[in-house]
PDB file of N, CA and C in Angstrom:
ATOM      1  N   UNK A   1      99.481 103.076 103.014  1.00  0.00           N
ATOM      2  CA  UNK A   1      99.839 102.016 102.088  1.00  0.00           C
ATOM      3  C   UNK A   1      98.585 101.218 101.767  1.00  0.00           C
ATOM      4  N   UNK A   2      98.536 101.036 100.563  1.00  0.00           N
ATOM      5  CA  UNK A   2      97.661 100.028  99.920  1.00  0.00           C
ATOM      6  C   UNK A   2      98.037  98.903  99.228  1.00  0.00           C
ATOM      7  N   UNK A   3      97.287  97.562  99.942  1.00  0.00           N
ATOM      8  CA  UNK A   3      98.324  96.316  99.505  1.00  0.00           C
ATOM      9  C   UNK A   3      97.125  96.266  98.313  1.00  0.00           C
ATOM     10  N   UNK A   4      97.552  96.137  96.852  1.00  0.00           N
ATOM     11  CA  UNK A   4      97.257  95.538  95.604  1.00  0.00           C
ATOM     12  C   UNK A   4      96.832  94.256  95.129  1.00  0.00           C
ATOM     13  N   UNK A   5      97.567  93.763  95.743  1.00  0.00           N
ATOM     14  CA  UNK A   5      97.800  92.388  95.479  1.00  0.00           C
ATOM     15  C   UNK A   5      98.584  91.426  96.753  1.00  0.00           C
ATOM     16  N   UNK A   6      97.470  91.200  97.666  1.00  0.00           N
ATOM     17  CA  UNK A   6      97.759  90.705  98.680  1.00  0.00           C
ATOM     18  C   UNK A   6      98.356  88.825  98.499  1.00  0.00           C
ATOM     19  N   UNK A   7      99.847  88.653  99.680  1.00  0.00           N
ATOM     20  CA  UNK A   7     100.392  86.945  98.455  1.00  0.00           C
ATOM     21  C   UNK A   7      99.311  86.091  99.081  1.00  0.00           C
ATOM     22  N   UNK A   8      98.537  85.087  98.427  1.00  0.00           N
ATOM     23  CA  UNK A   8      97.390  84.103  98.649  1.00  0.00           C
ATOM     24  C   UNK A   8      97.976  83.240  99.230  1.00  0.00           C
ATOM     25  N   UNK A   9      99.019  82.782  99.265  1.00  0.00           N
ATOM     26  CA  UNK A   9     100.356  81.976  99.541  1.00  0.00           C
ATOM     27  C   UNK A   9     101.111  82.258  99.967  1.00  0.00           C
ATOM     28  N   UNK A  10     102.399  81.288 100.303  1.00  0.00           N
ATOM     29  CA  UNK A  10     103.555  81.927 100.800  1.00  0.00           C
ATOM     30  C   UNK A  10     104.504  81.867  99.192  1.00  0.00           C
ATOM     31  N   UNK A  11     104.047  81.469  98.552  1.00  0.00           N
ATOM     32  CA  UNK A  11     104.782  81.221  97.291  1.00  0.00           C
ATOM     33  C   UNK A  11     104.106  82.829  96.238  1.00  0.00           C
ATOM     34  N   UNK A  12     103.293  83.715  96.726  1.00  0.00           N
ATOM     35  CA  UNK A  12     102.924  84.812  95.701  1.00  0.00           C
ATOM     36  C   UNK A  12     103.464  85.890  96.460  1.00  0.00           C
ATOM     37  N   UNK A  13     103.618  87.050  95.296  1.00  0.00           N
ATOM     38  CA  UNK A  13     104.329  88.433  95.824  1.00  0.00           C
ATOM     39  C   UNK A  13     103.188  88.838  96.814  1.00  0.00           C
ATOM     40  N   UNK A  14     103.915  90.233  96.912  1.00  0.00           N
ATOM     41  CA  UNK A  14     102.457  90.912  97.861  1.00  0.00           C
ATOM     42  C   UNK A  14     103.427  91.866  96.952  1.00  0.00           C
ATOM     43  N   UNK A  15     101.787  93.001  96.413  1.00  0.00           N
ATOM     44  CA  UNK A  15     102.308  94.377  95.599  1.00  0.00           C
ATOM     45  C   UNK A  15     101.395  95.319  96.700  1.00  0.00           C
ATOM     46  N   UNK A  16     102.104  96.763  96.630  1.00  0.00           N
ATOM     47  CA  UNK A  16     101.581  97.614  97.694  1.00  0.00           C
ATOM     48  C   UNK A  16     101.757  98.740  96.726  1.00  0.00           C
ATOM     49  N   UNK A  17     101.117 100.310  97.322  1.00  0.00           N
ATOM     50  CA  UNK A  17     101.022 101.268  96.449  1.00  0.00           C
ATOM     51  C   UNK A  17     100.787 102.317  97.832  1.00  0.00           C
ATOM     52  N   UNK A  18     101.977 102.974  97.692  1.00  0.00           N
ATOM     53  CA  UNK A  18     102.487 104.117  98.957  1.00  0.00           C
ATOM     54  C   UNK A  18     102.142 105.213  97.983  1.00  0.00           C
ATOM     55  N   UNK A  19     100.885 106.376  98.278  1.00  0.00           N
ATOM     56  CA  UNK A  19     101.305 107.486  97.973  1.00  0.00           C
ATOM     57  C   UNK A  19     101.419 108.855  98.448  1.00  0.00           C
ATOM     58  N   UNK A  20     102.267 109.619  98.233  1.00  0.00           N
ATOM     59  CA  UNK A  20     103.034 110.353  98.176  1.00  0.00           C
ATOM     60  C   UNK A  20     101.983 112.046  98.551  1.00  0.00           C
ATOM     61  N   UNK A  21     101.234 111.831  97.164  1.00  0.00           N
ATOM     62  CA  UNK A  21     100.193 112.704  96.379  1.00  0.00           C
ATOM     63  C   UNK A  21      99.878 112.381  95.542  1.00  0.00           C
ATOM     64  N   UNK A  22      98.540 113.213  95.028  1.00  0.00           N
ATOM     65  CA  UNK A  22      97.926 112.849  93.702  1.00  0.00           C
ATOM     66  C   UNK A  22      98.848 112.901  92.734  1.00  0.00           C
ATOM     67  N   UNK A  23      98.656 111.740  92.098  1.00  0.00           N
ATOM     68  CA  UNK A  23      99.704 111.255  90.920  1.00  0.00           C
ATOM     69  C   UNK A  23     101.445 111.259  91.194  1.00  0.00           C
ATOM     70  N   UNK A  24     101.473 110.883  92.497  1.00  0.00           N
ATOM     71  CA  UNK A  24     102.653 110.555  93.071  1.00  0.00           C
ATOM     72  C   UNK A  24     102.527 109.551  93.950  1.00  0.00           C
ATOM     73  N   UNK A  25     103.202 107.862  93.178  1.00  0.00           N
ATOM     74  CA  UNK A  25     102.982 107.093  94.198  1.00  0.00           C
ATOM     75  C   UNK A  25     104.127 106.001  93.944  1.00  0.00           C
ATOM     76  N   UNK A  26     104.282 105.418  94.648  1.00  0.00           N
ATOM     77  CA  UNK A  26     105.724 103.881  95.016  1.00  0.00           C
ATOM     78  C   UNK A  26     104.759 102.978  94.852  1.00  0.00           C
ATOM     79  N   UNK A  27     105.137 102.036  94.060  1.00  0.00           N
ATOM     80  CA  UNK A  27     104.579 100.200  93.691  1.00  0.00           C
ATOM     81  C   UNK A  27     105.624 100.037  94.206  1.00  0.00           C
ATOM     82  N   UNK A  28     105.432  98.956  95.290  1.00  0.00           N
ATOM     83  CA  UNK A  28     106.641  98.760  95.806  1.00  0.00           C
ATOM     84  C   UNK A  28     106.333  96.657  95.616  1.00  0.00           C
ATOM     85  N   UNK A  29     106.818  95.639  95.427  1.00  0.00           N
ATOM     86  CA  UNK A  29     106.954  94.402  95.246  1.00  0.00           C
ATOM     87  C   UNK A  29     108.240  93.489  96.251  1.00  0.00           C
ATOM     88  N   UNK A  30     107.496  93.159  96.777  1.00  0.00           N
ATOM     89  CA  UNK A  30     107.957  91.617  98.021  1.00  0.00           C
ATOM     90  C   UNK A  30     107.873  90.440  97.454  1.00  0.00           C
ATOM     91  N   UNK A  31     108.983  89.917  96.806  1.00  0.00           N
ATOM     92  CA  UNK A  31     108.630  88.405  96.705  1.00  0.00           C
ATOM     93  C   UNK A  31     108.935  87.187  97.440  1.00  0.00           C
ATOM     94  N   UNK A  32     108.065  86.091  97.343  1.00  0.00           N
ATOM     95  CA  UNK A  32     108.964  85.339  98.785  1.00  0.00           C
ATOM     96  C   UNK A  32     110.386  84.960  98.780  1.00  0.00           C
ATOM     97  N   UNK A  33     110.894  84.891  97.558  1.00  0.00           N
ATOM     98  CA  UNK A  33     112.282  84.763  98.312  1.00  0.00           C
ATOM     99  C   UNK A  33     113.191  85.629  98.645  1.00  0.00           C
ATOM    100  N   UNK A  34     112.690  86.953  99.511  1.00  0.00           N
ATOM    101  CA  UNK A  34     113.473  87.890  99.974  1.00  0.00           C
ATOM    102  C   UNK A  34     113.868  88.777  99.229  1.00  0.00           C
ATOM    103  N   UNK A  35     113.064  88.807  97.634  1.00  0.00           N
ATOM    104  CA  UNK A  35     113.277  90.194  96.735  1.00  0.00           C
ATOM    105  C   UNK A  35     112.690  91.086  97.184  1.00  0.00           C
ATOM    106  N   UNK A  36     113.111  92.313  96.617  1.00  0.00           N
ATOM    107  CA  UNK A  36     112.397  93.695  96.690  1.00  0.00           C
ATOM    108  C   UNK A  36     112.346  94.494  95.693  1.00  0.00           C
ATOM    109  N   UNK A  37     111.582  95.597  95.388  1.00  0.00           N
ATOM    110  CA  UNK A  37     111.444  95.987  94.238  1.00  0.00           C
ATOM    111  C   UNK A  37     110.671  97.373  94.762  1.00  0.00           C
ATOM    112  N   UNK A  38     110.885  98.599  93.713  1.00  0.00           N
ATOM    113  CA  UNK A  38     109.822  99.479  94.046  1.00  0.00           C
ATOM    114  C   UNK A  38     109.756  99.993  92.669  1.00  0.00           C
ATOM    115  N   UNK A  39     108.533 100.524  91.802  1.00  0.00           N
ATOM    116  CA  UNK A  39     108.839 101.485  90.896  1.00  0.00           C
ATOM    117  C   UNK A  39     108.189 102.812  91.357  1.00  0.00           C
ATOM    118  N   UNK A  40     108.095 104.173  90.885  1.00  0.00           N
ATOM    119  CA  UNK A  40     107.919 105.321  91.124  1.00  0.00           C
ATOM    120  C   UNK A  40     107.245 105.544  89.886  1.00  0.00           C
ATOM    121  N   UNK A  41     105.903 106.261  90.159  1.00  0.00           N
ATOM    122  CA  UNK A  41     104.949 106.539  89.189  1.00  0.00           C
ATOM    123  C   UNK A  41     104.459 107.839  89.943  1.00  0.00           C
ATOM    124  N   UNK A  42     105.071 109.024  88.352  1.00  0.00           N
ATOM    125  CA  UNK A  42     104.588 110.268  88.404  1.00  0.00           C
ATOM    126  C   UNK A  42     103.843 110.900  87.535  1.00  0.00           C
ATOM    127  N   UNK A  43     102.408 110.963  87.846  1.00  0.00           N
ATOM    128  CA  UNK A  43     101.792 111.561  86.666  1.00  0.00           C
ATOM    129  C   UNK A  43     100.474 112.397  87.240  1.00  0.00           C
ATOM    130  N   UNK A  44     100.850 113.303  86.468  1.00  0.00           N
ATOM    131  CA  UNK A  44     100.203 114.410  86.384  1.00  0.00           C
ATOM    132  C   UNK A  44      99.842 115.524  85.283  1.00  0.00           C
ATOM    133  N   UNK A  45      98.586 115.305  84.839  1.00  0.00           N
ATOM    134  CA  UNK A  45      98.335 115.874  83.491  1.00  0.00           C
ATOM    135  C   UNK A  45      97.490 116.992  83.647  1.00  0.00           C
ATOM    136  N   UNK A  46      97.535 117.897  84.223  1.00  0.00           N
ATOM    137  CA  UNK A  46      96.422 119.155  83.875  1.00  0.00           C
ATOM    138  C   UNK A  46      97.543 120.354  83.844  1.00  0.00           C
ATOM    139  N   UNK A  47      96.822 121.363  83.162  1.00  0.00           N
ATOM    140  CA  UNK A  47      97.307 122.727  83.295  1.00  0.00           C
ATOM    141  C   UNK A  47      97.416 123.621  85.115  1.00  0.00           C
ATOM    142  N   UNK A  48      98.649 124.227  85.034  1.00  0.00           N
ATOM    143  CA  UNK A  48      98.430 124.601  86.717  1.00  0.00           C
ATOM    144  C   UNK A  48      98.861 126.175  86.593  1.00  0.00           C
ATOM    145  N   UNK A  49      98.419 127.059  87.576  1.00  0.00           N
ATOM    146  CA  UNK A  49      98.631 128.548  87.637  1.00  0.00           C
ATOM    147  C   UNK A  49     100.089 128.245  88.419  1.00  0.00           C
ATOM    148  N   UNK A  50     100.447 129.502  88.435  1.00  0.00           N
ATOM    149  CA  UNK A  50     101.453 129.869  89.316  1.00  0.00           C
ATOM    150  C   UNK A  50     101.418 129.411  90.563  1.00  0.00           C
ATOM    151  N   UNK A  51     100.648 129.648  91.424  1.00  0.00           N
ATOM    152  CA  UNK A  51     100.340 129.780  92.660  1.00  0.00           C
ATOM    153  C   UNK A  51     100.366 127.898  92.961  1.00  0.00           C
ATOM    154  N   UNK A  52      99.752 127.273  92.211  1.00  0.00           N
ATOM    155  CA  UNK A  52      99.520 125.858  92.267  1.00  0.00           C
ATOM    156  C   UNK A  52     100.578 125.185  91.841  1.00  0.00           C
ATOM    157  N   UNK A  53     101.794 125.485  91.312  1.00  0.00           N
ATOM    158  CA  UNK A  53     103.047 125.186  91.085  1.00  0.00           C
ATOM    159  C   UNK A  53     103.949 125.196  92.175  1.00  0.00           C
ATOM    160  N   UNK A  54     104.181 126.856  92.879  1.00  0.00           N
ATOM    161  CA  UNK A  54     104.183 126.842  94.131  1.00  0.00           C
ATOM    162  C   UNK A  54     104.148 126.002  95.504  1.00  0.00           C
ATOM    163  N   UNK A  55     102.371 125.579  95.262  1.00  0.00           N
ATOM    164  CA  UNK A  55     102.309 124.736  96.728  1.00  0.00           C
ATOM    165  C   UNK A  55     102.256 123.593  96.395  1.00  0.00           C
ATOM    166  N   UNK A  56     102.851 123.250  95.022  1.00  0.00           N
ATOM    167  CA  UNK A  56     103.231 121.596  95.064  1.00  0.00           C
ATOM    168  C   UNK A  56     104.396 121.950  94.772  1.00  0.00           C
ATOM    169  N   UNK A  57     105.382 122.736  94.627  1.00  0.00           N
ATOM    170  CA  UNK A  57     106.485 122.892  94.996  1.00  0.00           C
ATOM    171  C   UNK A  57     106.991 122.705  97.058  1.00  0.00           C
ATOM    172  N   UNK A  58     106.244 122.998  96.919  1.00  0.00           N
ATOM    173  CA  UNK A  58     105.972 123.076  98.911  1.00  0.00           C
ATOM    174  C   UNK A  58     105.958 121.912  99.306  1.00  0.00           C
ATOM    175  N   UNK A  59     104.800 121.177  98.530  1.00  0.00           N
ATOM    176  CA  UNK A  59     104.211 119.615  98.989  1.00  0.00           C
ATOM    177  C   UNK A  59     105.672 119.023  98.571  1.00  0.00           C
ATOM    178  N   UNK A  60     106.562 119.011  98.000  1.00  0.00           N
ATOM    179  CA  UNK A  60     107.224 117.793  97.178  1.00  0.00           C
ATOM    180  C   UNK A  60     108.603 118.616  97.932  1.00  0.00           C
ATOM    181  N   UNK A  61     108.885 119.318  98.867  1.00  0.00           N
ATOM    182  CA  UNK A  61     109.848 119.534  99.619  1.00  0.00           C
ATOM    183  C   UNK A  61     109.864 118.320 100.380  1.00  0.00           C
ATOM    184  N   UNK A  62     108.599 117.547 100.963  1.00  0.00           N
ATOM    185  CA  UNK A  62     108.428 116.485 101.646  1.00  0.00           C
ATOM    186  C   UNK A  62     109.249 115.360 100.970  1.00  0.00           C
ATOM    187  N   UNK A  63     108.877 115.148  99.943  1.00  0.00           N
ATOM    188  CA  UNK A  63     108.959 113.813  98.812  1.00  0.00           C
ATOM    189  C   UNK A  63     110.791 113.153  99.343  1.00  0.00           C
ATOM    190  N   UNK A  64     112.003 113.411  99.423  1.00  0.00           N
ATOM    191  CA  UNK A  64     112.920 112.947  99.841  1.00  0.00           C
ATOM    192  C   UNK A  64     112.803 112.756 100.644  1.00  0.00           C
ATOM    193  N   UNK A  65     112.015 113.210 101.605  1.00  0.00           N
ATOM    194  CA  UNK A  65     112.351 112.833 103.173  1.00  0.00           C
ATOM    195  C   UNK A  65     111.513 110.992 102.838  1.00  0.00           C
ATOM    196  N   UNK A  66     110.138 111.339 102.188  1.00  0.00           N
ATOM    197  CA  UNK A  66     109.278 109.704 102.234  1.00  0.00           C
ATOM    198  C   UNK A  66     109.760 109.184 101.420  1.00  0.00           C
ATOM    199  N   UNK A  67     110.624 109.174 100.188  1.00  0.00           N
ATOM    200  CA  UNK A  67     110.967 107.928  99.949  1.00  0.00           C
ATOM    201  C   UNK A  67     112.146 107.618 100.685  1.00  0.00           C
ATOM    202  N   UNK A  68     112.747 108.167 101.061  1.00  0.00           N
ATOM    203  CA  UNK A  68     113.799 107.506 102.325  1.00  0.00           C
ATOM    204  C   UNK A  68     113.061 106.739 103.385  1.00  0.00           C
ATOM    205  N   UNK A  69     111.793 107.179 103.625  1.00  0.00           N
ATOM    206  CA  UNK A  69     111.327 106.417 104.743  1.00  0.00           C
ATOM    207  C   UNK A  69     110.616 104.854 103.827  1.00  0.00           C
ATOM    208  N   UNK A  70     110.324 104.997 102.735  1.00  0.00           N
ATOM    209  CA  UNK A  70     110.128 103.579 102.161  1.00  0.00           C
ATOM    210  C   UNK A  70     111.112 103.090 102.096  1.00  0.00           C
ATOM    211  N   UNK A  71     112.077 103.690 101.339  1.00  0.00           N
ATOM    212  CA  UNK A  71     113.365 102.717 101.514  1.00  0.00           C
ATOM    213  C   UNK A  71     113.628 101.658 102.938  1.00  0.00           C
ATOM    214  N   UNK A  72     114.229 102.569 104.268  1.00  0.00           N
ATOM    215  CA  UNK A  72     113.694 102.633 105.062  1.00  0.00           C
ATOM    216  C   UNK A  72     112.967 100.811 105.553  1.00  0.00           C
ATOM    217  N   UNK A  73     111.851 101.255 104.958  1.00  0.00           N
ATOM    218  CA  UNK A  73     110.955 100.059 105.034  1.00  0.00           C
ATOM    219  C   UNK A  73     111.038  98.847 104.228  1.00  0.00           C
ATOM    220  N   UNK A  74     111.535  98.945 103.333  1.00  0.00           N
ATOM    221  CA  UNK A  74     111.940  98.472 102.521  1.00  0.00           C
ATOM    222  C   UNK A  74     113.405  96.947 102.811  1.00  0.00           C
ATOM    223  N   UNK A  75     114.299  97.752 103.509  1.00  0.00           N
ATOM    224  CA  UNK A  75     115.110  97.568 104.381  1.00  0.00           C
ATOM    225  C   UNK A  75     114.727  96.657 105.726  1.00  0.00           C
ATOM    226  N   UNK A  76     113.604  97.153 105.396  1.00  0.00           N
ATOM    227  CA  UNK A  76     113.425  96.341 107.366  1.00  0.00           C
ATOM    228  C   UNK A  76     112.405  94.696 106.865  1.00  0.00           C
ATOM    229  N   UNK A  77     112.023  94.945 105.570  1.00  0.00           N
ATOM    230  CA  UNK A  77     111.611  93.338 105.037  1.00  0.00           C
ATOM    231  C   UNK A  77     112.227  92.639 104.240  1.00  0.00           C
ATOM    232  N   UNK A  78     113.763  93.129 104.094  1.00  0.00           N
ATOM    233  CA  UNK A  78     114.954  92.357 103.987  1.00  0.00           C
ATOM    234  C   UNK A  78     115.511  91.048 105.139  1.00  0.00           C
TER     235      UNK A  78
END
């Protein structure tokens, strides 16, 4: 995790950036009064062979299991 925007205060968010993989990552947002927030940013722009489709088919077998575990976390700064 990478905090973004660390709160200077107790009155500012704190923004964080969980990722996943290249061009797979959670903005996830804490505000102080006990909000939460995440968005999901997927991007990925190049041409890929077969084979490289494949083992990010492989890699992203993972991907449900971690955003459950942000959630997860998510949950526990409720």
């Amino acid at each position: 995790m990478e905090i973004i925007t660390p709160a200077a205060d107790e009155d500012n968010e704190v923004v964080a950036r969980h990722t996943f993989a290249p061009g797979a990552a959670l903005l996830t947002v804490d505000w102080p009064d006990g909000r939460h927030a995440a968005t999901l940013v997927l991007e990925v722009d190049r041409d890929m062979t077969a084979d490289e489709l494949r083992a990010l088919a492989a890699q992203y077998e993972a991907f449900p299991a971690w955003l459950r575990a942000r959630a997860d976390e998510q949950d526990a700064r409720a």
